[in-house]
N, C-alpha and C. Protein backbone atom coordinates (compact mmCIF):
# COMPACT_ATOMS: atom_id res chain seq x y z
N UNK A 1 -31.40 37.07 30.74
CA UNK A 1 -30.86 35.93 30.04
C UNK A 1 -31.74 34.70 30.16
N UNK A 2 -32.75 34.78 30.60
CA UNK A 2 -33.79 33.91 30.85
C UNK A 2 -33.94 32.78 32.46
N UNK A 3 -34.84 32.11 32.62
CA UNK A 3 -34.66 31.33 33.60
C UNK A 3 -33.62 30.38 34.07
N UNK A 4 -33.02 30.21 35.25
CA UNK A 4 -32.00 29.10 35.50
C UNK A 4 -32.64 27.32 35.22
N UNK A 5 -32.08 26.45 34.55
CA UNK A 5 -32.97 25.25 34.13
C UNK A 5 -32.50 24.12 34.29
N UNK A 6 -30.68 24.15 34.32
CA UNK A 6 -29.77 23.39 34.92
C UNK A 6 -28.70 23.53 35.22
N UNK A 7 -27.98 23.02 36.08
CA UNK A 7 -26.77 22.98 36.50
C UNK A 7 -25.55 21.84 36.47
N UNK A 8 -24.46 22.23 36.00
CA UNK A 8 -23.71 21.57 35.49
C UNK A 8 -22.68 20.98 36.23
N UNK A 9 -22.20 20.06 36.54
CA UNK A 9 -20.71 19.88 37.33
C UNK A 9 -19.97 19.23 36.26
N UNK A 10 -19.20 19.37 35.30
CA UNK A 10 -18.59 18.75 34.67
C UNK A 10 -17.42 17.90 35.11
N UNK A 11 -16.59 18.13 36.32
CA UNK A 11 -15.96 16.41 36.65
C UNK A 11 -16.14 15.96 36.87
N UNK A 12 -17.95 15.71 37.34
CA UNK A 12 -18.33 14.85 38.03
C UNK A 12 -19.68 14.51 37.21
N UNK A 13 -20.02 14.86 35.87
CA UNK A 13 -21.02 14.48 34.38
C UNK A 13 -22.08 14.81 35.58
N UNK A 14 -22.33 15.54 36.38
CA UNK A 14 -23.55 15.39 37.12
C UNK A 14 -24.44 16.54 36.36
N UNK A 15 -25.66 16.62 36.25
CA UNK A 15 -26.64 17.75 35.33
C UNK A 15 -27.53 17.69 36.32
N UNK A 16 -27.80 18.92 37.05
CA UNK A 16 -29.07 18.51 37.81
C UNK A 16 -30.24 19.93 37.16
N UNK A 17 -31.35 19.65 36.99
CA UNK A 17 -32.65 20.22 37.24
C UNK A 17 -32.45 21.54 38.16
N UNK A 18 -32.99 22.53 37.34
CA UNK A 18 -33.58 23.51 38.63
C UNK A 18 -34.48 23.74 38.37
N UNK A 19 -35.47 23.77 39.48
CA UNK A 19 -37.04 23.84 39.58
C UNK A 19 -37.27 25.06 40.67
N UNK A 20 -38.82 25.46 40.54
CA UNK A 20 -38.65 26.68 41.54
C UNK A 20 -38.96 26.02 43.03
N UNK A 21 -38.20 27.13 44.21
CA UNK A 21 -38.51 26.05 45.84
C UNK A 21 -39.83 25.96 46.11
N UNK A 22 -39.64 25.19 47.02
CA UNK A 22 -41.26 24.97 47.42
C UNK A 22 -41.51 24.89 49.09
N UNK A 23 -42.62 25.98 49.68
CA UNK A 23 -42.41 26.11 50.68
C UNK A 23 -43.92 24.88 51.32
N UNK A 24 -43.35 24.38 52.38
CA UNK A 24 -44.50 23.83 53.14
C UNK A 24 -45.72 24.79 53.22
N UNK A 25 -47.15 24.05 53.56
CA UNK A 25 -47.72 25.42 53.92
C UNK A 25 -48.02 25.49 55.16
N UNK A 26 -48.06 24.38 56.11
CA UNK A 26 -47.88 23.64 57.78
C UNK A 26 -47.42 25.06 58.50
N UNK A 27 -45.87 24.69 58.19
CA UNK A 27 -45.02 25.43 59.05
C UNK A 27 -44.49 26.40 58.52
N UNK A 28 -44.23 26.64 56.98
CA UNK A 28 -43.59 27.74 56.41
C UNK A 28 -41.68 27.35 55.94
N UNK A 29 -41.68 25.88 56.25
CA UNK A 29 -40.09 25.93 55.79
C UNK A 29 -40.22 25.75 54.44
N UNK A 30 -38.67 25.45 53.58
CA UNK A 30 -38.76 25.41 52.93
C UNK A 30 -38.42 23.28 52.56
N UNK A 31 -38.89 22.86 51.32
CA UNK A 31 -39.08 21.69 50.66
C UNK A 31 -38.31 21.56 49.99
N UNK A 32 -37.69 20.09 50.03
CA UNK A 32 -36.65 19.96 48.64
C UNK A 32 -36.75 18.49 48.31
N UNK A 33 -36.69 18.58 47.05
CA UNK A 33 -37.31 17.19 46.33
C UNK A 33 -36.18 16.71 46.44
N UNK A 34 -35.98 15.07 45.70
CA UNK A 34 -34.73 14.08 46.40
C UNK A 34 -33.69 14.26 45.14
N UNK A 35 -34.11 14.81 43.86
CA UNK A 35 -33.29 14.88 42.56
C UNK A 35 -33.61 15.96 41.50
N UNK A 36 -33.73 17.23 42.41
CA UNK A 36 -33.91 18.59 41.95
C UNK A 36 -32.75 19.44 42.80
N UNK A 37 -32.30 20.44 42.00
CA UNK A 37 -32.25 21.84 42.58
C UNK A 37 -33.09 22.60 42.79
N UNK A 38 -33.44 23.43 43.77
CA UNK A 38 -34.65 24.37 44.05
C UNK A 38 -33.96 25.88 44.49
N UNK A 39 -34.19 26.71 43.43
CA UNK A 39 -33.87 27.93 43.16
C UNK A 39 -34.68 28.81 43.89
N UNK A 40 -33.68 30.02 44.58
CA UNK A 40 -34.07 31.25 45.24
C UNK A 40 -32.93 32.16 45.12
N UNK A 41 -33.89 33.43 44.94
CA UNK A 41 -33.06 34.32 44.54
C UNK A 41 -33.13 35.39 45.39
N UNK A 42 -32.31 35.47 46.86
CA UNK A 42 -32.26 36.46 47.83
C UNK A 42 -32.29 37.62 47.73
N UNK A 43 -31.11 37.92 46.43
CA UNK A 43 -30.80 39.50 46.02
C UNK A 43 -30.97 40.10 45.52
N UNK A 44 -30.70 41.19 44.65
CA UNK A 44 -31.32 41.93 43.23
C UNK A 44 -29.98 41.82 42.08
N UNK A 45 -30.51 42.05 41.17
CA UNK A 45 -29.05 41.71 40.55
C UNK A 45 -28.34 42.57 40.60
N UNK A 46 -27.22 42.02 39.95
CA UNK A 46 -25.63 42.75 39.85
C UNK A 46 -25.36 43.18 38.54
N UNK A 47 -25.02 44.20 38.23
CA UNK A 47 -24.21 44.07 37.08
C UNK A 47 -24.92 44.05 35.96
N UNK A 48 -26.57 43.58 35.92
CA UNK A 48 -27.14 42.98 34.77
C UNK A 48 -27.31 41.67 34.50
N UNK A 49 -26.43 40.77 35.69
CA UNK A 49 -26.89 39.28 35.30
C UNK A 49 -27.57 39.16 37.43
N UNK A 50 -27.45 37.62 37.75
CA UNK A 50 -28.17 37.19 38.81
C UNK A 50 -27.34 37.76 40.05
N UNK A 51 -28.01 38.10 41.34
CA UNK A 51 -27.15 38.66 41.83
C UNK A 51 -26.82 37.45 42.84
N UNK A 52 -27.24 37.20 43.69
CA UNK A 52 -26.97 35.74 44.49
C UNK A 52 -28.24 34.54 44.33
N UNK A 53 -27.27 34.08 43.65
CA UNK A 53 -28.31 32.06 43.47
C UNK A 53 -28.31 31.25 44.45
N UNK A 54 -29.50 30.98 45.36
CA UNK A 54 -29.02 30.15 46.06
C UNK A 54 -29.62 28.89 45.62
N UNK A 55 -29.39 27.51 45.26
CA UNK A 55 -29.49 26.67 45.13
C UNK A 55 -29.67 25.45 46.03
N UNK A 56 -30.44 25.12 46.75
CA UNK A 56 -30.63 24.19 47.70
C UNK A 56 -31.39 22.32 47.12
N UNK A 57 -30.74 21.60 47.94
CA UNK A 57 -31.30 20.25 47.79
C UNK A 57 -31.08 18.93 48.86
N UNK A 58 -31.58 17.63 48.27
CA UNK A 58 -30.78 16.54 48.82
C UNK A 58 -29.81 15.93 49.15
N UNK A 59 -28.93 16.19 49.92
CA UNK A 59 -27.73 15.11 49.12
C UNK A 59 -27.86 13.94 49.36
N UNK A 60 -27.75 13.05 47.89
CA UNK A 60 -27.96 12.05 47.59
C UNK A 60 -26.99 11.93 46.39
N UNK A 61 -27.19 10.39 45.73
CA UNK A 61 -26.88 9.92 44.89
C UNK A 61 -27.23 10.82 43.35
N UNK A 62 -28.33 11.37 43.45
CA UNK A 62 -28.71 12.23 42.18
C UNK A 62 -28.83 13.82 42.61
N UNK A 63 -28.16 14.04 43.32
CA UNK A 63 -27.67 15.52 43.50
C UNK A 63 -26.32 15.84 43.69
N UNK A 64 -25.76 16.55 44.89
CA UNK A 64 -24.55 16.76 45.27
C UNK A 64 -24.64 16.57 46.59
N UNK A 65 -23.28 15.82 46.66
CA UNK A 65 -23.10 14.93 48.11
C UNK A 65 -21.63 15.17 48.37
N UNK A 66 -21.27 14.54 49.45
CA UNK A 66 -20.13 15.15 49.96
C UNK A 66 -18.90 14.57 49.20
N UNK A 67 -18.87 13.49 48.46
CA UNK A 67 -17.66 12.91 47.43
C UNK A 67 -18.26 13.32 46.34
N UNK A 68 -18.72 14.17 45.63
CA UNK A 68 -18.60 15.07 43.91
C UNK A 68 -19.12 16.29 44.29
N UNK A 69 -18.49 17.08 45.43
CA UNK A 69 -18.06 18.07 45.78
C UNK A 69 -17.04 18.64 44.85
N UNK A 70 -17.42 20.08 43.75
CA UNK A 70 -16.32 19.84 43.32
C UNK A 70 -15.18 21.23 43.78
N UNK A 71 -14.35 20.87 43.36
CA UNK A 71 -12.74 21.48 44.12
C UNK A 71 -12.71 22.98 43.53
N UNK A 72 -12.02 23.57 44.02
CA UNK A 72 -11.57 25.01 44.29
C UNK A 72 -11.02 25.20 43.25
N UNK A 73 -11.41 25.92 42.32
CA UNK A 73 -10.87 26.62 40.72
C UNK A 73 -11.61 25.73 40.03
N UNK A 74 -12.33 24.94 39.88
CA UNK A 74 -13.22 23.90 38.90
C UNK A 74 -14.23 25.05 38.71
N UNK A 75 -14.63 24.61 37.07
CA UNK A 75 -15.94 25.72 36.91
C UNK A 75 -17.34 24.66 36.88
N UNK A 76 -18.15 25.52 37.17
CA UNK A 76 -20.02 25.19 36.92
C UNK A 76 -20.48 25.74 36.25
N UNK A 77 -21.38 25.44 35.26
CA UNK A 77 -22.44 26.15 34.57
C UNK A 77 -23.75 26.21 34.88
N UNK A 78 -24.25 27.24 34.43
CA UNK A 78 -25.84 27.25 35.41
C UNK A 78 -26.49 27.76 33.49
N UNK A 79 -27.25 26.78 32.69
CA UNK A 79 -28.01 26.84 31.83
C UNK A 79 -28.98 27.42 32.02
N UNK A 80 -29.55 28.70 31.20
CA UNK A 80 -31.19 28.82 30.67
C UNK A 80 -31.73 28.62 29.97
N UNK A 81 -33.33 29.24 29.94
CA UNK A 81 -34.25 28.28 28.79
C UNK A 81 -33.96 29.28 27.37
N UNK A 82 -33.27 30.00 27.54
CA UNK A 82 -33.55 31.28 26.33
C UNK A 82 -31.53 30.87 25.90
N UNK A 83 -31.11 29.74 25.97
CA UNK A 83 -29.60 29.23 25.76
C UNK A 83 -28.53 30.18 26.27
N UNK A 84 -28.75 30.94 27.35
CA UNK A 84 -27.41 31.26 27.66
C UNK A 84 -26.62 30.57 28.72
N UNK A 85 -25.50 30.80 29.24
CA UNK A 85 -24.34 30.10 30.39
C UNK A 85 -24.38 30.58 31.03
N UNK A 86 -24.43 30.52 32.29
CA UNK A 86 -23.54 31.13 33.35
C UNK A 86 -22.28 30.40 34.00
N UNK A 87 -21.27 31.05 33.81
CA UNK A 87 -20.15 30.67 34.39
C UNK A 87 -19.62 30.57 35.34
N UNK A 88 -19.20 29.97 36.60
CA UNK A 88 -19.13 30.00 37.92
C UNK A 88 -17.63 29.17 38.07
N UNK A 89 -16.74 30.33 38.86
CA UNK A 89 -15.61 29.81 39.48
C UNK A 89 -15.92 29.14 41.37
N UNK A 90 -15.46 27.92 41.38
CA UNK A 90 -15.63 27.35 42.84
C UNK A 90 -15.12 28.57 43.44
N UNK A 91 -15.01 28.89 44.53
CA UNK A 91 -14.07 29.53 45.76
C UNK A 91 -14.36 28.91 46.94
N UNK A 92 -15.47 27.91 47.48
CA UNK A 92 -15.61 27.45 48.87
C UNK A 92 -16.18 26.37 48.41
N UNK A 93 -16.01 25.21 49.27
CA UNK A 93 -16.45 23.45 48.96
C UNK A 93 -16.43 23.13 50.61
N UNK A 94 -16.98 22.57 51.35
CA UNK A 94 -16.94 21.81 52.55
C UNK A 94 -18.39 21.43 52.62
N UNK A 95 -18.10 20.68 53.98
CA UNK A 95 -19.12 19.95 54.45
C UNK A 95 -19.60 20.89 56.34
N UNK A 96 -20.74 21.01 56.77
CA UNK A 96 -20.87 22.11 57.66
C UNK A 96 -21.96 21.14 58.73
N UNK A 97 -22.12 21.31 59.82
CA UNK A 97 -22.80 20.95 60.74
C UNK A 97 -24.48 21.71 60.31
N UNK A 98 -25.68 20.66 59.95
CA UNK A 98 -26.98 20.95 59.56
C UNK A 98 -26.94 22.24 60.57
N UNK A 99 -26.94 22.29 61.96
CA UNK A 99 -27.87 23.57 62.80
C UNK A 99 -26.28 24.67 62.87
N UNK A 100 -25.43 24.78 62.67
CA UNK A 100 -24.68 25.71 61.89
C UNK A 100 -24.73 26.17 61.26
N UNK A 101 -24.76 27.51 61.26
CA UNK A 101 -24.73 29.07 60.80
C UNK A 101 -23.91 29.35 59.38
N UNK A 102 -23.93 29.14 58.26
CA UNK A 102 -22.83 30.03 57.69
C UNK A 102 -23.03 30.78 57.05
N UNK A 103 -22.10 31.78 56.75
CA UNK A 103 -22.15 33.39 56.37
C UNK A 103 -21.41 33.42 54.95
N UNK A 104 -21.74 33.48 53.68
CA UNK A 104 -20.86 33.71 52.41
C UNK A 104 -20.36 34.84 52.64
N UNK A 105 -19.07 34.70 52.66
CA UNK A 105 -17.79 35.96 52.40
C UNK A 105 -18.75 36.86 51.18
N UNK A 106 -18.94 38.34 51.04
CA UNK A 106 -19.78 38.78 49.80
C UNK A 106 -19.15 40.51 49.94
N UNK A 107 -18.56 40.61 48.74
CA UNK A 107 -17.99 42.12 48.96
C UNK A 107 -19.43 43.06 48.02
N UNK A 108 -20.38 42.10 47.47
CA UNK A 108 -21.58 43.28 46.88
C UNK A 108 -21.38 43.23 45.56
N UNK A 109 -20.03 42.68 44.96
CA UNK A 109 -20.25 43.49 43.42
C UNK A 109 -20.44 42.17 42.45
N UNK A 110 -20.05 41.03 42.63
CA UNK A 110 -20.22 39.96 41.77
C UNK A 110 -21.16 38.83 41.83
N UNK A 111 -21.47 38.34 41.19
CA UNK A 111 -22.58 37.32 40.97
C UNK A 111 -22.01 36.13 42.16
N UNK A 112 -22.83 35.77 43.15
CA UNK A 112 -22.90 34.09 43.88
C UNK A 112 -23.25 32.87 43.16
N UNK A 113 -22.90 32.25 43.60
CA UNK A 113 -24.16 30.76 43.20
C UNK A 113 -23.16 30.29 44.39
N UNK A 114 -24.21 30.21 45.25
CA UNK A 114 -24.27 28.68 46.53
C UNK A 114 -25.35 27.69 46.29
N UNK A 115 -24.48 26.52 46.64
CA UNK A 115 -25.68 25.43 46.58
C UNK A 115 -24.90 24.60 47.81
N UNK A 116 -26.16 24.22 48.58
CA UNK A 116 -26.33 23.48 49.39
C UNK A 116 -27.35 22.81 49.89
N UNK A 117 -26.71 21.09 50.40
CA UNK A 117 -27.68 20.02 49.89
C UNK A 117 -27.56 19.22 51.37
N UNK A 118 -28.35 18.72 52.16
CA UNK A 118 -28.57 18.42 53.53
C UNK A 118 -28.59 17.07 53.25
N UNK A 119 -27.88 16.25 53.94
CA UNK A 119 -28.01 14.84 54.34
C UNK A 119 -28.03 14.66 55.68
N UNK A 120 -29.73 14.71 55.44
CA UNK A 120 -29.96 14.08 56.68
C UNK A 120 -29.53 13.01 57.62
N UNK A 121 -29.39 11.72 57.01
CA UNK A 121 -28.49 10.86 57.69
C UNK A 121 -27.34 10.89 58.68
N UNK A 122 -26.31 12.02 58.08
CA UNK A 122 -25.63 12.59 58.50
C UNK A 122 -25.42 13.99 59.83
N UNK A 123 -26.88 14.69 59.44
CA UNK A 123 -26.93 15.99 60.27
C UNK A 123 -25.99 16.97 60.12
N UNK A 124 -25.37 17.25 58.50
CA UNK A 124 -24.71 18.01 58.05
C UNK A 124 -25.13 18.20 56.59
N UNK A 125 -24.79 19.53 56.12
CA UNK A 125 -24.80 20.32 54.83
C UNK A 125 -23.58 20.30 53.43
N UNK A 126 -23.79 19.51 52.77
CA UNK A 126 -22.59 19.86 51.69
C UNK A 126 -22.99 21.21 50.67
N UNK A 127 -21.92 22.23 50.97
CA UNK A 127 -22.16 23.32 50.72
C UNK A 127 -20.85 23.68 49.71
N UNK A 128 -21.54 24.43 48.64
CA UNK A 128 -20.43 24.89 47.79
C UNK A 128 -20.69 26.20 47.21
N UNK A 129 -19.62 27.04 46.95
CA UNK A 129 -20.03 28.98 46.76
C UNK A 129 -18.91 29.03 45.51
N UNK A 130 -19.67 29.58 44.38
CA UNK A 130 -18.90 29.79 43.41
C UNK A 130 -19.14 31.71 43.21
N UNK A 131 -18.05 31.84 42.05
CA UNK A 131 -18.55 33.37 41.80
C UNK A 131 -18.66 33.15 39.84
N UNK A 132 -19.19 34.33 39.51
CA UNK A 132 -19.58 34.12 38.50
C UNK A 132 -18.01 35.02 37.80
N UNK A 133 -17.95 34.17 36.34
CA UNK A 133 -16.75 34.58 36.05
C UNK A 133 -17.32 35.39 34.58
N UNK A 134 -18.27 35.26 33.83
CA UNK A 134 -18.65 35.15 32.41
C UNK A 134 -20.38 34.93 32.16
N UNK A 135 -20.64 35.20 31.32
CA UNK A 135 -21.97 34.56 30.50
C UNK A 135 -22.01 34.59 29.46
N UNK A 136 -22.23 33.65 28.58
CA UNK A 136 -22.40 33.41 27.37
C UNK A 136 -23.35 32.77 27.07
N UNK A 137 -23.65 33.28 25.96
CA UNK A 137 -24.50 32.79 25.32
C UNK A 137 -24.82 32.95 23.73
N UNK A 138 -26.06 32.76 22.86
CA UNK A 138 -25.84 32.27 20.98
C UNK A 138 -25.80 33.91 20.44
N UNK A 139 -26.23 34.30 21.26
CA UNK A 139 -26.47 36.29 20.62
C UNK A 139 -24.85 37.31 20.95
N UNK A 140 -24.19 36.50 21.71
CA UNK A 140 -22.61 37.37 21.68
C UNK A 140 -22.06 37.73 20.54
């Protein structure tokens, strides 16, 4: 269905960029710009569409931060360059301690999208796990 290019939060009009990650070459972590998403794709797919998205960034003012977090049953869209949707039901929203561990609940058969965005300031992660419900797109 083509490349992931943006992401949508619609109660919160936020549109962010996805760009591909970028690893240091120093130490080997990974980089995240201050008003991008930076896309990785852990798994193989599912089904025929993405199998787990992980989406990482800033949180800031032009990403996702811990107040436009959005809520449990709210949908996301994840746009490509070739016009199709991806559809994403919330199921997990919090905020997590930066050097804390977490594990996505994953039974294997449906599409992820996690995104999570580090504020540093803070020394915690605003983290959110949707599942994919749909895709659409102009050729259905």
């Amino acid at each position: 269905f083509g490349k992931p290019v943006t992401l949508k939060f619609p109660e919160h009009s936020l549109l962010e960029d996805i760009v591909p990650a970028l690893r240091e070459n120093n130490n080997g972590s990974w980089l995240a710009r201050s008003d991008t998403m930076q896309l990785l794709i852990p798994d193989r797919p599912r089904q025929g569409n993405i199998g787990v998205t992980l989406l990482y960034c800033r949180s800031g003012f032009r990403t996702m931060e811990q107040q436009t977090l959005p809520t449990i049953g709210q949908n996301v869209f994840m746009d490509t360059v070739q016009n199709w949707q991806y559809v994403y039901r919330v199921t997990y929203t919090g905020v997590i301690n930066e050097r804390q561990s977490y594990v996505v609940s994953d039974d294997g058969t449906t599409s992820k999208l996690i995104v999570i965005c580090n504020d540093s300031s803070k020394q915690s992660d605003d983290l959110m796990v949707a599942t994919l419900i749909s895709v659409q797109g102009e050729e259905q």
